[in-house]
PDB file of N, CA and C in Angstrom:
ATOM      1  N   UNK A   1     -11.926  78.690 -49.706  1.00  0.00           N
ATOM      2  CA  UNK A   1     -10.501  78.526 -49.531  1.00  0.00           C
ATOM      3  C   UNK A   1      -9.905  77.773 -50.724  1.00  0.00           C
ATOM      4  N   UNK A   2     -10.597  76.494 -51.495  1.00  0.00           N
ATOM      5  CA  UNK A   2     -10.061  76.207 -52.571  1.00  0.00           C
ATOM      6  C   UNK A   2      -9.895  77.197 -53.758  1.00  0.00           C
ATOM      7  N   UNK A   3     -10.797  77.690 -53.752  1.00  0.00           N
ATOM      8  CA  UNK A   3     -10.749  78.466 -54.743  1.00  0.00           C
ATOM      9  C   UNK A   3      -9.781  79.630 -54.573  1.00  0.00           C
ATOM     10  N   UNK A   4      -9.372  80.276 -53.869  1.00  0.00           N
ATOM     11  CA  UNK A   4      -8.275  81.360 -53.696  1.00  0.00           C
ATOM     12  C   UNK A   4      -6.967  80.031 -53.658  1.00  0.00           C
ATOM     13  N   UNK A   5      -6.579  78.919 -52.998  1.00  0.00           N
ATOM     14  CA  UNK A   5      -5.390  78.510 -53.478  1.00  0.00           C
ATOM     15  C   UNK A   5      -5.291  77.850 -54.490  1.00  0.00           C
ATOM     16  N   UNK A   6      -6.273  77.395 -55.586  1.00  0.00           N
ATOM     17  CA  UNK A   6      -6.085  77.014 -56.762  1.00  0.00           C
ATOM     18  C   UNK A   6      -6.085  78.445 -57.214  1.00  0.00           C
ATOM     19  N   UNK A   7      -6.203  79.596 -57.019  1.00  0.00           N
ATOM     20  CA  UNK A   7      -5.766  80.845 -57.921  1.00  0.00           C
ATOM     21  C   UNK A   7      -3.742  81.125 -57.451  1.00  0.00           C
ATOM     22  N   UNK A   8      -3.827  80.907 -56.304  1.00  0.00           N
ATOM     23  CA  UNK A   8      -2.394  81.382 -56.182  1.00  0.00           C
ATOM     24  C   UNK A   8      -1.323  80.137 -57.069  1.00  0.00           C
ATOM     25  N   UNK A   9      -2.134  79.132 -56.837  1.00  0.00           N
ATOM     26  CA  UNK A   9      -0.888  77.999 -57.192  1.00  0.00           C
ATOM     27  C   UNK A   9      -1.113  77.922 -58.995  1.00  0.00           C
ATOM     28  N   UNK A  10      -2.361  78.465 -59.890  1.00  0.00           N
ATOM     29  CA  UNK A  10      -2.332  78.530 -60.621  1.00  0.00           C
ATOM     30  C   UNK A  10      -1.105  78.907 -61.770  1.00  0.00           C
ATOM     31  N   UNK A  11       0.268  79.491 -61.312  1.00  0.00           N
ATOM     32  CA  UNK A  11       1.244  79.453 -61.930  1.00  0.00           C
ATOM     33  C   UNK A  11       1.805  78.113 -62.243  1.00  0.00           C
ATOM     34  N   UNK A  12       1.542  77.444 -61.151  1.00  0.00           N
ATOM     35  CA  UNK A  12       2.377  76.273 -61.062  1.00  0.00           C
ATOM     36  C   UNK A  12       2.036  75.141 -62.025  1.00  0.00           C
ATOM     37  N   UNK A  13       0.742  75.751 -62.575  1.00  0.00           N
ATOM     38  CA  UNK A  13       0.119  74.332 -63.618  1.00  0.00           C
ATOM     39  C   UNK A  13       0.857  73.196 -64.109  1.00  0.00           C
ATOM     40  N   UNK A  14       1.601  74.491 -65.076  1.00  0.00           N
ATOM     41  CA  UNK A  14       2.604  73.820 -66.021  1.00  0.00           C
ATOM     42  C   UNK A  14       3.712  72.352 -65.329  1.00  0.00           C
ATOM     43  N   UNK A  15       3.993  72.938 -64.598  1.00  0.00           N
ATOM     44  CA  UNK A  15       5.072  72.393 -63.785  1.00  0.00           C
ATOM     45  C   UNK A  15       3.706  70.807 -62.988  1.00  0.00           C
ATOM     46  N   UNK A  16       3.323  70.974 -62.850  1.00  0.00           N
ATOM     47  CA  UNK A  16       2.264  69.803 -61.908  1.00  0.00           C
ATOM     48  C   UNK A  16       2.233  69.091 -63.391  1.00  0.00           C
ATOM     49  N   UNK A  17       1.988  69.783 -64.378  1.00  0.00           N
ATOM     50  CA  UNK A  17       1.060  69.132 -65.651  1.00  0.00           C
ATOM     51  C   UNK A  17       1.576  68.211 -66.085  1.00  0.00           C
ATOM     52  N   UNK A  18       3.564  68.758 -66.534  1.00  0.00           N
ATOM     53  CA  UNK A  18       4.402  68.020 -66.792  1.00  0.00           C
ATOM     54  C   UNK A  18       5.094  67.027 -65.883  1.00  0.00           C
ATOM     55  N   UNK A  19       4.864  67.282 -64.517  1.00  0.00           N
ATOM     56  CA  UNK A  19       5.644  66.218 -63.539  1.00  0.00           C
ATOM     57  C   UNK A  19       4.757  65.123 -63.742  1.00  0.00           C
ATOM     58  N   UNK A  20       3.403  65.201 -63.908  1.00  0.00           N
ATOM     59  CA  UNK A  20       2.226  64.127 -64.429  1.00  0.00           C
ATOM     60  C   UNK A  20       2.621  63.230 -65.618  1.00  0.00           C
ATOM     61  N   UNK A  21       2.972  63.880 -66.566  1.00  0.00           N
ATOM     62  CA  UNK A  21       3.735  63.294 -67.899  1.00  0.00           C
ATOM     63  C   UNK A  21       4.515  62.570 -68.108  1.00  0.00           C
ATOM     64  N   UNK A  22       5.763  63.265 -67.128  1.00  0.00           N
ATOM     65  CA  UNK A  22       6.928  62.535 -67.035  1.00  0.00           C
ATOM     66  C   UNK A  22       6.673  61.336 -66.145  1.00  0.00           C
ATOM     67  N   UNK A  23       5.364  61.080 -65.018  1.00  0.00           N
ATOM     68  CA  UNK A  23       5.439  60.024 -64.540  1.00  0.00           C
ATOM     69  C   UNK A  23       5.106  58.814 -64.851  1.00  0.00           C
ATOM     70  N   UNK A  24       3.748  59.268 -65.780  1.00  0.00           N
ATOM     71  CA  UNK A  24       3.415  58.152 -66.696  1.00  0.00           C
ATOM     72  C   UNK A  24       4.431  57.663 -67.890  1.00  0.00           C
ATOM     73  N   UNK A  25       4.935  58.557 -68.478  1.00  0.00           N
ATOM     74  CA  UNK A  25       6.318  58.233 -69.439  1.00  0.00           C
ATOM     75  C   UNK A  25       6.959  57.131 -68.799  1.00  0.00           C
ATOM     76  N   UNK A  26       7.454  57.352 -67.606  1.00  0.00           N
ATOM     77  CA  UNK A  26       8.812  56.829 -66.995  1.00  0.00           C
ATOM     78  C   UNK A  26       7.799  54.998 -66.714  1.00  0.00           C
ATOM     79  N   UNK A  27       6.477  55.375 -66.174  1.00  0.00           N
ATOM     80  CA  UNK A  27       5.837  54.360 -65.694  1.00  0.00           C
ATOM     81  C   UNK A  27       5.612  53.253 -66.716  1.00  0.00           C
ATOM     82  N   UNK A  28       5.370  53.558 -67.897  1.00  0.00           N
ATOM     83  CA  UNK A  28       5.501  52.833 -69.414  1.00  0.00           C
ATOM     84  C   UNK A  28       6.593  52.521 -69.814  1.00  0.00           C
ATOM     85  N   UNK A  29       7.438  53.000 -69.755  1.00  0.00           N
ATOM     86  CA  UNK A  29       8.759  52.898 -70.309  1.00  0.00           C
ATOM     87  C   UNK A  29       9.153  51.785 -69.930  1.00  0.00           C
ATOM     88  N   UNK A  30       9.145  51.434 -67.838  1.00  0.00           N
ATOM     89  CA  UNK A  30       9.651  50.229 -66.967  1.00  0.00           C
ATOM     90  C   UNK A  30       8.710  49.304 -67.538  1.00  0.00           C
ATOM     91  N   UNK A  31       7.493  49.631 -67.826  1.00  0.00           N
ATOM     92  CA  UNK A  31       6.626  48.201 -68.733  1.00  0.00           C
ATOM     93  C   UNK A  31       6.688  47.467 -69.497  1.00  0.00           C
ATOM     94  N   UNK A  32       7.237  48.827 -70.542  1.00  0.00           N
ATOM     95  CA  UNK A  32       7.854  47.667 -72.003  1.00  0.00           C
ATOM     96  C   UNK A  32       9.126  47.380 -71.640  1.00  0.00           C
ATOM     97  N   UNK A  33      10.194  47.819 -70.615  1.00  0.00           N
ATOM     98  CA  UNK A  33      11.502  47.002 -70.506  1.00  0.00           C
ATOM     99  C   UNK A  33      10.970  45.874 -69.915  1.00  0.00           C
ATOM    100  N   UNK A  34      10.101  45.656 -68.806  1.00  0.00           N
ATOM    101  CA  UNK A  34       9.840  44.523 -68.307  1.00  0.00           C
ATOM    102  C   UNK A  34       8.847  43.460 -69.075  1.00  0.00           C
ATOM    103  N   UNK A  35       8.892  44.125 -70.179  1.00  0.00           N
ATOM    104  CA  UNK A  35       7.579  43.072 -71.014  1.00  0.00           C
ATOM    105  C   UNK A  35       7.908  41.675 -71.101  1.00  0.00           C
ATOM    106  N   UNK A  36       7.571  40.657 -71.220  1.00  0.00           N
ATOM    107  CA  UNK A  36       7.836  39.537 -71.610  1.00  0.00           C
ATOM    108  C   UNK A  36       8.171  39.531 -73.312  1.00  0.00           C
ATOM    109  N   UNK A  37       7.055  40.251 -73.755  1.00  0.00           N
ATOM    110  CA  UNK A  37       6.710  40.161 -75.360  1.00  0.00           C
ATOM    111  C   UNK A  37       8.702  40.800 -75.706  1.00  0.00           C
ATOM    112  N   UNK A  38       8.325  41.779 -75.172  1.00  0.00           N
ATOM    113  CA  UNK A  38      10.056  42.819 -75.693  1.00  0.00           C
ATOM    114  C   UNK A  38      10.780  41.967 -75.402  1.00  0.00           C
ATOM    115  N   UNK A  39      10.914  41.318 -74.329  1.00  0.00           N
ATOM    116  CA  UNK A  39      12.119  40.391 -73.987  1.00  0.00           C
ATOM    117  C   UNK A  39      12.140  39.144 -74.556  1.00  0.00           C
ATOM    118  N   UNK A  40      11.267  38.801 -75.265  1.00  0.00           N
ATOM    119  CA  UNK A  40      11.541  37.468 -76.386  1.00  0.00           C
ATOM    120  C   UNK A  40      11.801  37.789 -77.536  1.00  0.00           C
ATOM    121  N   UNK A  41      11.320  39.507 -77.927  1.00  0.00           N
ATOM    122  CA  UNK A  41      12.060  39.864 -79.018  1.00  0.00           C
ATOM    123  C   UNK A  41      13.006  40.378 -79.268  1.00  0.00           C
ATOM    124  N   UNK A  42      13.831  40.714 -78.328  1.00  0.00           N
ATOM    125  CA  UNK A  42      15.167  41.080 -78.145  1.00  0.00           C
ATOM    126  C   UNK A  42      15.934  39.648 -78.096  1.00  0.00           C
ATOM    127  N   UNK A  43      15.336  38.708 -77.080  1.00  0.00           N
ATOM    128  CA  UNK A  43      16.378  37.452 -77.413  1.00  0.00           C
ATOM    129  C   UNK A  43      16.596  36.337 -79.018  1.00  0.00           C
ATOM    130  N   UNK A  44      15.096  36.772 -79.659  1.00  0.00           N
ATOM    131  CA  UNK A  44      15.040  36.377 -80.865  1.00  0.00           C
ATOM    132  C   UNK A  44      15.802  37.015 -81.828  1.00  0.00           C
ATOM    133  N   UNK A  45      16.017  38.717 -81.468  1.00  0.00           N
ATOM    134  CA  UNK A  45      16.524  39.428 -82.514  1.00  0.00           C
ATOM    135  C   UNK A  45      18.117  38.672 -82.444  1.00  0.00           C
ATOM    136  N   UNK A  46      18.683  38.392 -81.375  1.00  0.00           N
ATOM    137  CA  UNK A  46      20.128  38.142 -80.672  1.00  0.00           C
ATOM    138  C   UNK A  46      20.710  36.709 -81.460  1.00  0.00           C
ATOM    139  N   UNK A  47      19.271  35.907 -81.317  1.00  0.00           N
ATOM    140  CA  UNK A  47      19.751  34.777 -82.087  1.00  0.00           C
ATOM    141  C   UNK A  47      19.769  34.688 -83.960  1.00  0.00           C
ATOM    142  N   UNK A  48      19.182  35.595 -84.075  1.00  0.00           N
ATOM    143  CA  UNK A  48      18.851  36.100 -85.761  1.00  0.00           C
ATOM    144  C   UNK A  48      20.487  36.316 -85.536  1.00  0.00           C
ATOM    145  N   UNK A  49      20.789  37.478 -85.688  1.00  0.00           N
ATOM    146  CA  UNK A  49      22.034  38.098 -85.744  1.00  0.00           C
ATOM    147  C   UNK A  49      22.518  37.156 -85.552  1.00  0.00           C
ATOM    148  N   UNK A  50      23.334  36.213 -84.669  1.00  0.00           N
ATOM    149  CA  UNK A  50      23.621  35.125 -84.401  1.00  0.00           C
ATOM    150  C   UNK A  50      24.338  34.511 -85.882  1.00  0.00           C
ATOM    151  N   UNK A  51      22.901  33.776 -86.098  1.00  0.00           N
ATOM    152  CA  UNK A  51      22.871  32.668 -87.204  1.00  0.00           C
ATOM    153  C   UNK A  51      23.271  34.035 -88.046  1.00  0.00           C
ATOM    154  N   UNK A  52      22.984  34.918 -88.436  1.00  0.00           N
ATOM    155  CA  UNK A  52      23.414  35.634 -89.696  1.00  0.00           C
ATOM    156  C   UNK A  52      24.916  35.751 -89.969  1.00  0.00           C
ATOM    157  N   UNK A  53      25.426  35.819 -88.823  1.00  0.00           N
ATOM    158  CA  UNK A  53      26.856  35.946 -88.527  1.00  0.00           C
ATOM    159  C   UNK A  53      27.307  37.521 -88.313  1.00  0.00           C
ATOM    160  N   UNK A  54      26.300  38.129 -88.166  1.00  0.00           N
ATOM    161  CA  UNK A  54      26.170  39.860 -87.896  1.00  0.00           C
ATOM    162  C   UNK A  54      26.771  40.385 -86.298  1.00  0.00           C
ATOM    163  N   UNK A  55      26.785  39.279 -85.434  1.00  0.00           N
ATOM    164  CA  UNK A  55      27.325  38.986 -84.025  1.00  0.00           C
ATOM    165  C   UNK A  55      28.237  37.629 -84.170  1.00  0.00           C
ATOM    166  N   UNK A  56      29.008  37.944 -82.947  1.00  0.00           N
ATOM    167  CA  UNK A  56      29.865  36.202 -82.537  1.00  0.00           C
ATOM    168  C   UNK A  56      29.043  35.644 -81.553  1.00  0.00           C
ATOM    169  N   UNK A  57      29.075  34.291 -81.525  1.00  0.00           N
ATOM    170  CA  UNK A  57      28.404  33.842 -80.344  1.00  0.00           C
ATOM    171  C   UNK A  57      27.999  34.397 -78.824  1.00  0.00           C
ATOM    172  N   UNK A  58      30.030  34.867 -78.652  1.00  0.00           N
ATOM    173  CA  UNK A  58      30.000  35.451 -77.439  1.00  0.00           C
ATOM    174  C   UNK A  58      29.536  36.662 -77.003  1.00  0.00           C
ATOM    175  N   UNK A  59      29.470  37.294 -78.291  1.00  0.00           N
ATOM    176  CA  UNK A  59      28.736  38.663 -78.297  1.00  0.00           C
ATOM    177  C   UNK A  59      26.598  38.449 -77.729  1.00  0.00           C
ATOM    178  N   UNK A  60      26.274  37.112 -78.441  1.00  0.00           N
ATOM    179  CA  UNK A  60      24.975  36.792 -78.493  1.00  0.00           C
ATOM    180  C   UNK A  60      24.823  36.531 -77.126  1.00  0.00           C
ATOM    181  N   UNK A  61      25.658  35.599 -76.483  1.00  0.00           N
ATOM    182  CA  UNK A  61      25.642  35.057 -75.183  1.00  0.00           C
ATOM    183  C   UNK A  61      25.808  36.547 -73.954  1.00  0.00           C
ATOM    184  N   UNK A  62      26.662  36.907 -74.235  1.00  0.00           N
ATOM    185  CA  UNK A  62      26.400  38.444 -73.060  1.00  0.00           C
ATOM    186  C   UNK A  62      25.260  39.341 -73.528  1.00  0.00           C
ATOM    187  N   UNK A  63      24.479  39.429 -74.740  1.00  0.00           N
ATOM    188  CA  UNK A  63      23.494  40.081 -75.421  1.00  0.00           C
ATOM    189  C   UNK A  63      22.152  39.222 -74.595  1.00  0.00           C
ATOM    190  N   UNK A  64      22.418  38.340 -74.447  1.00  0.00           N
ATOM    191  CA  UNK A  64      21.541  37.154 -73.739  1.00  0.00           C
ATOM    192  C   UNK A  64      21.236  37.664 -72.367  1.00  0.00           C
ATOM    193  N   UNK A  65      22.689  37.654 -71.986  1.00  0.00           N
ATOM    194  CA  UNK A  65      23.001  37.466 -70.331  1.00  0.00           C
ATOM    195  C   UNK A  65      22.342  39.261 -70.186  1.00  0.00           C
ATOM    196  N   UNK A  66      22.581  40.120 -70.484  1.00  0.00           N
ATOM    197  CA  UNK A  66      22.007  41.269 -70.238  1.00  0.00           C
ATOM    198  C   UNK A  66      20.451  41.405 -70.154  1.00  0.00           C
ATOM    199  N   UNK A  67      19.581  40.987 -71.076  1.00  0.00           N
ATOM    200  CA  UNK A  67      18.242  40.711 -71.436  1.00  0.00           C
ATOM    201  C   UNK A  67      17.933  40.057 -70.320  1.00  0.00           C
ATOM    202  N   UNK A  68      18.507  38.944 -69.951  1.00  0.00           N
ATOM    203  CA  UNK A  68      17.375  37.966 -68.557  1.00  0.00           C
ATOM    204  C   UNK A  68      18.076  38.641 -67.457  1.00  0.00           C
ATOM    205  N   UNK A  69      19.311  39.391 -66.987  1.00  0.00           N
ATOM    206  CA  UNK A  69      19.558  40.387 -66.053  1.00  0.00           C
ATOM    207  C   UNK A  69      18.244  41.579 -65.666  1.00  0.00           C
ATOM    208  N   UNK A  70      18.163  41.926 -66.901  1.00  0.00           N
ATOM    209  CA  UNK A  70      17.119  42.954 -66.983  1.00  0.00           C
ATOM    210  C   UNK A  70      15.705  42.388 -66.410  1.00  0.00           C
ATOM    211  N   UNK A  71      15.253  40.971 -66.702  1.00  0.00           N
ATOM    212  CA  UNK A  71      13.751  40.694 -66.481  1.00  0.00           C
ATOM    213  C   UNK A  71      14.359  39.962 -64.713  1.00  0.00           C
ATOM    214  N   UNK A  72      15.167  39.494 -64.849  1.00  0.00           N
ATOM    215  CA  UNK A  72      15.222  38.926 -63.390  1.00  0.00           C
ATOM    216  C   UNK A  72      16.041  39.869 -62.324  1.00  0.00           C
ATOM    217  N   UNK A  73      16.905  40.927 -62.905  1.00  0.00           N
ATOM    218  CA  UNK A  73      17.737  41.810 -61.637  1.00  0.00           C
ATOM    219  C   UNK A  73      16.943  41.671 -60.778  1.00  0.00           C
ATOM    220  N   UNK A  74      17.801  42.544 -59.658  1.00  0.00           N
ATOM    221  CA  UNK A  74      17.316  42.708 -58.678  1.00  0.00           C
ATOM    222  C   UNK A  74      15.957  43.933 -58.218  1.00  0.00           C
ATOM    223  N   UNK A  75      16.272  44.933 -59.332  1.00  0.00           N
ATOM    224  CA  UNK A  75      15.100  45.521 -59.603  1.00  0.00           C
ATOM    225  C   UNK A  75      13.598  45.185 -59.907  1.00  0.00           C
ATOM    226  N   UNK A  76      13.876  43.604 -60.418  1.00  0.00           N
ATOM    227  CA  UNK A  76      12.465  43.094 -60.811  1.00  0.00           C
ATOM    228  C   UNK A  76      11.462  42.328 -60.020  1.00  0.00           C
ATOM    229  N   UNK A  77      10.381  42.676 -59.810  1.00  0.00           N
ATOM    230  CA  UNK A  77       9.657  42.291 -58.974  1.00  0.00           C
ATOM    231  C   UNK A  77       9.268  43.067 -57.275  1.00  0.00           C
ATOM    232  N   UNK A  78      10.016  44.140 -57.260  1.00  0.00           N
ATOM    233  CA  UNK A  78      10.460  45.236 -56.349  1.00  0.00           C
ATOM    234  C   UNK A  78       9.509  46.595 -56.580  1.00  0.00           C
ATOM    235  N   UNK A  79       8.903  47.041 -55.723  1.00  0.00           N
ATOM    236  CA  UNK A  79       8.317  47.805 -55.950  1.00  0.00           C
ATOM    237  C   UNK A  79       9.013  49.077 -55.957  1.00  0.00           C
ATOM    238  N   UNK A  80       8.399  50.428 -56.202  1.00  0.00           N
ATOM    239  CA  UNK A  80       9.066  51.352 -56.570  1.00  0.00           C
ATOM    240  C   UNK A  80       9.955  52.227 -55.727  1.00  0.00           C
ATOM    241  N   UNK A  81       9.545  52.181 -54.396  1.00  0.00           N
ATOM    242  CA  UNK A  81      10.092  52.635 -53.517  1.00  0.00           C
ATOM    243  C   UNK A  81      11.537  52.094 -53.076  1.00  0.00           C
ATOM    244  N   UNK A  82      11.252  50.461 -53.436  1.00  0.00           N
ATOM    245  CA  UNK A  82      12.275  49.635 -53.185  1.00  0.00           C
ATOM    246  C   UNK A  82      13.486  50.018 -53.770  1.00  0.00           C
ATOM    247  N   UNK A  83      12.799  49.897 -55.421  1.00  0.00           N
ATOM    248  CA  UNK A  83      13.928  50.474 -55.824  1.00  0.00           C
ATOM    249  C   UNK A  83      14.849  51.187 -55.952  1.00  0.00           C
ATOM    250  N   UNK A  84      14.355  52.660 -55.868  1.00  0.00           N
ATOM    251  CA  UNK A  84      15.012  53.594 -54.881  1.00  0.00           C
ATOM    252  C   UNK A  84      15.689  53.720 -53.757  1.00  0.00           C
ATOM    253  N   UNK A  85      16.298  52.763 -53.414  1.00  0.00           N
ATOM    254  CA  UNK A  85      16.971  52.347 -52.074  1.00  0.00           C
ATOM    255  C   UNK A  85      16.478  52.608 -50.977  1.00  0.00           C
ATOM    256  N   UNK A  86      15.238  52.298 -50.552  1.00  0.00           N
ATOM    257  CA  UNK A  86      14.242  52.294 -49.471  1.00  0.00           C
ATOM    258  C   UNK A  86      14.182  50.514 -49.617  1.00  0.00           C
ATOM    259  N   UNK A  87      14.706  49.919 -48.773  1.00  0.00           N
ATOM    260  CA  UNK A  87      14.436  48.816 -48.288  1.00  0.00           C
ATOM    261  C   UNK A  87      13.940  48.147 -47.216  1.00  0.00           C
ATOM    262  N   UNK A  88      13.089  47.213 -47.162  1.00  0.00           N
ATOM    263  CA  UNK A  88      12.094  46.662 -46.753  1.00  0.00           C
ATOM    264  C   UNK A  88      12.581  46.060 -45.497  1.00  0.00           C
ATOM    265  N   UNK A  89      11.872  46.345 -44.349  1.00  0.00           N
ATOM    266  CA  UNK A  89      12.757  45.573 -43.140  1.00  0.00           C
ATOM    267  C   UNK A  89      12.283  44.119 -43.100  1.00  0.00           C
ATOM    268  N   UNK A  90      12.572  43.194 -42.552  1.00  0.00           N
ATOM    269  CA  UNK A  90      11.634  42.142 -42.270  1.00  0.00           C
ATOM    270  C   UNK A  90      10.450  42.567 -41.702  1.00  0.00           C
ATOM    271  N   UNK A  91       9.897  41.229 -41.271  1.00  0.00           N
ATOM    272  CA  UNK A  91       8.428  41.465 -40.502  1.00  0.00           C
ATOM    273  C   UNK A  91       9.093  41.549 -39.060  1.00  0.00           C
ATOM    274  N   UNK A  92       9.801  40.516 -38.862  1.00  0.00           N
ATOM    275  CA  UNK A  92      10.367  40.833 -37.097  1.00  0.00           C
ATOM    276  C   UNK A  92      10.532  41.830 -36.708  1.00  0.00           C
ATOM    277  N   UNK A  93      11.480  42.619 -37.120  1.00  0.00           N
ATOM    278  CA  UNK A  93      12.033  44.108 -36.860  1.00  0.00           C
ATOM    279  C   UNK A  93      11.069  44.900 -37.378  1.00  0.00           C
ATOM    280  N   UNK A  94      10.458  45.364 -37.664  1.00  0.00           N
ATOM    281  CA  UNK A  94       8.569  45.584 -38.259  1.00  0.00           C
ATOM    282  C   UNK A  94       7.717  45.706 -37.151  1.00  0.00           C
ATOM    283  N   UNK A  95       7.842  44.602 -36.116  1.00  0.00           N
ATOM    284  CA  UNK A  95       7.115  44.410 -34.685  1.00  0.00           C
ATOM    285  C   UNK A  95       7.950  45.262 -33.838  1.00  0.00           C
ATOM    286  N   UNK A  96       7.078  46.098 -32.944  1.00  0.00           N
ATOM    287  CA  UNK A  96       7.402  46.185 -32.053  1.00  0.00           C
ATOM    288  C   UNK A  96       7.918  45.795 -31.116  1.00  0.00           C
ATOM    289  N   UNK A  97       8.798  45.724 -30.223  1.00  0.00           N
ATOM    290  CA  UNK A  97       9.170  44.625 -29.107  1.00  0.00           C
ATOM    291  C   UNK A  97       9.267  45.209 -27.778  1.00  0.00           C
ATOM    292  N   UNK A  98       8.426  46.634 -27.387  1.00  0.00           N
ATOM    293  CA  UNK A  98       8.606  46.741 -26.004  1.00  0.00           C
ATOM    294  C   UNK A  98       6.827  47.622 -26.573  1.00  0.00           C
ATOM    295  N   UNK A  99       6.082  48.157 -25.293  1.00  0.00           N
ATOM    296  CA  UNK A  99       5.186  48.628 -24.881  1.00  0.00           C
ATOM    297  C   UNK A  99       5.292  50.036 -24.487  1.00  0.00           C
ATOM    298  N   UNK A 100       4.356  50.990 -24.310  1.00  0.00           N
ATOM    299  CA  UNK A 100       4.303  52.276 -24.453  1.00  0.00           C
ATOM    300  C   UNK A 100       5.416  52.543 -23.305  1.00  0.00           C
ATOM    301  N   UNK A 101       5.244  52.163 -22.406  1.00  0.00           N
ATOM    302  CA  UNK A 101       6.449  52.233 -21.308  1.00  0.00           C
ATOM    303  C   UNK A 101       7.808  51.949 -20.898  1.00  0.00           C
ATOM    304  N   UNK A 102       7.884  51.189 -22.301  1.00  0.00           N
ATOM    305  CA  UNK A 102       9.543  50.632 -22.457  1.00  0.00           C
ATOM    306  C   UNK A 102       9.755  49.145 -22.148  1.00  0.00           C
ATOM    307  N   UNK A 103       8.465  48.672 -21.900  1.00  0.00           N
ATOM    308  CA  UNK A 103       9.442  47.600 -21.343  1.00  0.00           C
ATOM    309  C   UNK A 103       8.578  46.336 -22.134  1.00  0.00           C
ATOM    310  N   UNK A 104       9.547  44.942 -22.229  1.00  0.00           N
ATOM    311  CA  UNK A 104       9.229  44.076 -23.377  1.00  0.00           C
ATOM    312  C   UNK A 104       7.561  43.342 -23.610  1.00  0.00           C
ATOM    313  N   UNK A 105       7.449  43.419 -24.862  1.00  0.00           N
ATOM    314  CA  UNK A 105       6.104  43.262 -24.524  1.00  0.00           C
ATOM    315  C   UNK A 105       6.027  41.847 -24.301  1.00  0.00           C
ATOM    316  N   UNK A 106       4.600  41.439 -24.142  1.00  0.00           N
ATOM    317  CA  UNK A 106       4.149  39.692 -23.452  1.00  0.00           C
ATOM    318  C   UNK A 106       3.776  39.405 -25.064  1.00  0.00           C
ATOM    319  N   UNK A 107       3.797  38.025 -25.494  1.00  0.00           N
ATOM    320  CA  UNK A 107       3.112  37.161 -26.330  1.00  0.00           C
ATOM    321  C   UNK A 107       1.683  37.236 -26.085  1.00  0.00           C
ATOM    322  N   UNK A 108       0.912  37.291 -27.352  1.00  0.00           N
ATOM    323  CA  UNK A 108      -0.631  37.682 -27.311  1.00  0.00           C
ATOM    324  C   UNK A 108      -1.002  36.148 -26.723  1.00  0.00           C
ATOM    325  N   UNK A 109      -1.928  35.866 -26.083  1.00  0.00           N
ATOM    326  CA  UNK A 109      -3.009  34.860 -25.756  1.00  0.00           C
ATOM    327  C   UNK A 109      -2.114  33.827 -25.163  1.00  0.00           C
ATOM    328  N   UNK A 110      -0.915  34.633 -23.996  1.00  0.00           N
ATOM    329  CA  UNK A 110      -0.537  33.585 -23.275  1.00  0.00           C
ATOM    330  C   UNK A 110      -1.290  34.402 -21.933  1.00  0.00           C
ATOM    331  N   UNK A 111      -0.854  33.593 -20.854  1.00  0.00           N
ATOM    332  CA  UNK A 111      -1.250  33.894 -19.680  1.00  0.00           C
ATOM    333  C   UNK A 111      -0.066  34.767 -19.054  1.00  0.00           C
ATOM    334  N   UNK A 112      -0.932  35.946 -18.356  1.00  0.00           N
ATOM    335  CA  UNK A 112       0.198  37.010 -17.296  1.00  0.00           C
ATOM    336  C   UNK A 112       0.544  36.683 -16.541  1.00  0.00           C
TER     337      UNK A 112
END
């Protein structure tokens, strides 16, 4: 049976090969935005320019404020699903609170 549906789906290679590509791409890409290393060299480049007089302060300071947006948003530290607007319920609402029959359940290791 594998072998006859790896022959039918065999068109589809291409398409599997590249959705593979593009995931690792995209998966690297969020790495070096989230790098530490990139993000001290972007704030170093900010203060170069700076002192050169190639930027205004205020330009450096929102050039700033964007860079630690980026490592601290709300995106950071969020896993991928999260990000995608799949959000995480608590743990409470997570628990169950009634029993196969509907009705509320008891606290474990009290007495009935």
């Amino acid at each position: 049976m594998d072998i006859l549906w790896t022959l039918l789906t065999l068109p589809y290679a291409p398409v599997r090969g590249l959705t593979a590509i593009v995931k690792v791409v995209a998966r690297e890409a969020e790495s070096q935005q989230h790098s530490p290393v990139n993000i001290r060299r972007e704030l170093e480049e900010l203060d170069r320019a700076a002192a050169a007089g190639e930027i205004t302060p205020e330009e450096r300071d929102r050039g700033q404020q964007q860079v630690l947006e980026r490592l601290t948003g709300p995106a950071a530290g969020r896993t991928p699903s999260e990000r995608n607007g799949a959000a995480r319920r608590p743990a409470a609402a997570r628990r169950a609170t009634t029993d196969r029959r509907g009705e509320p359940r008891r606290p474990r290791g009290g007495r009935r």
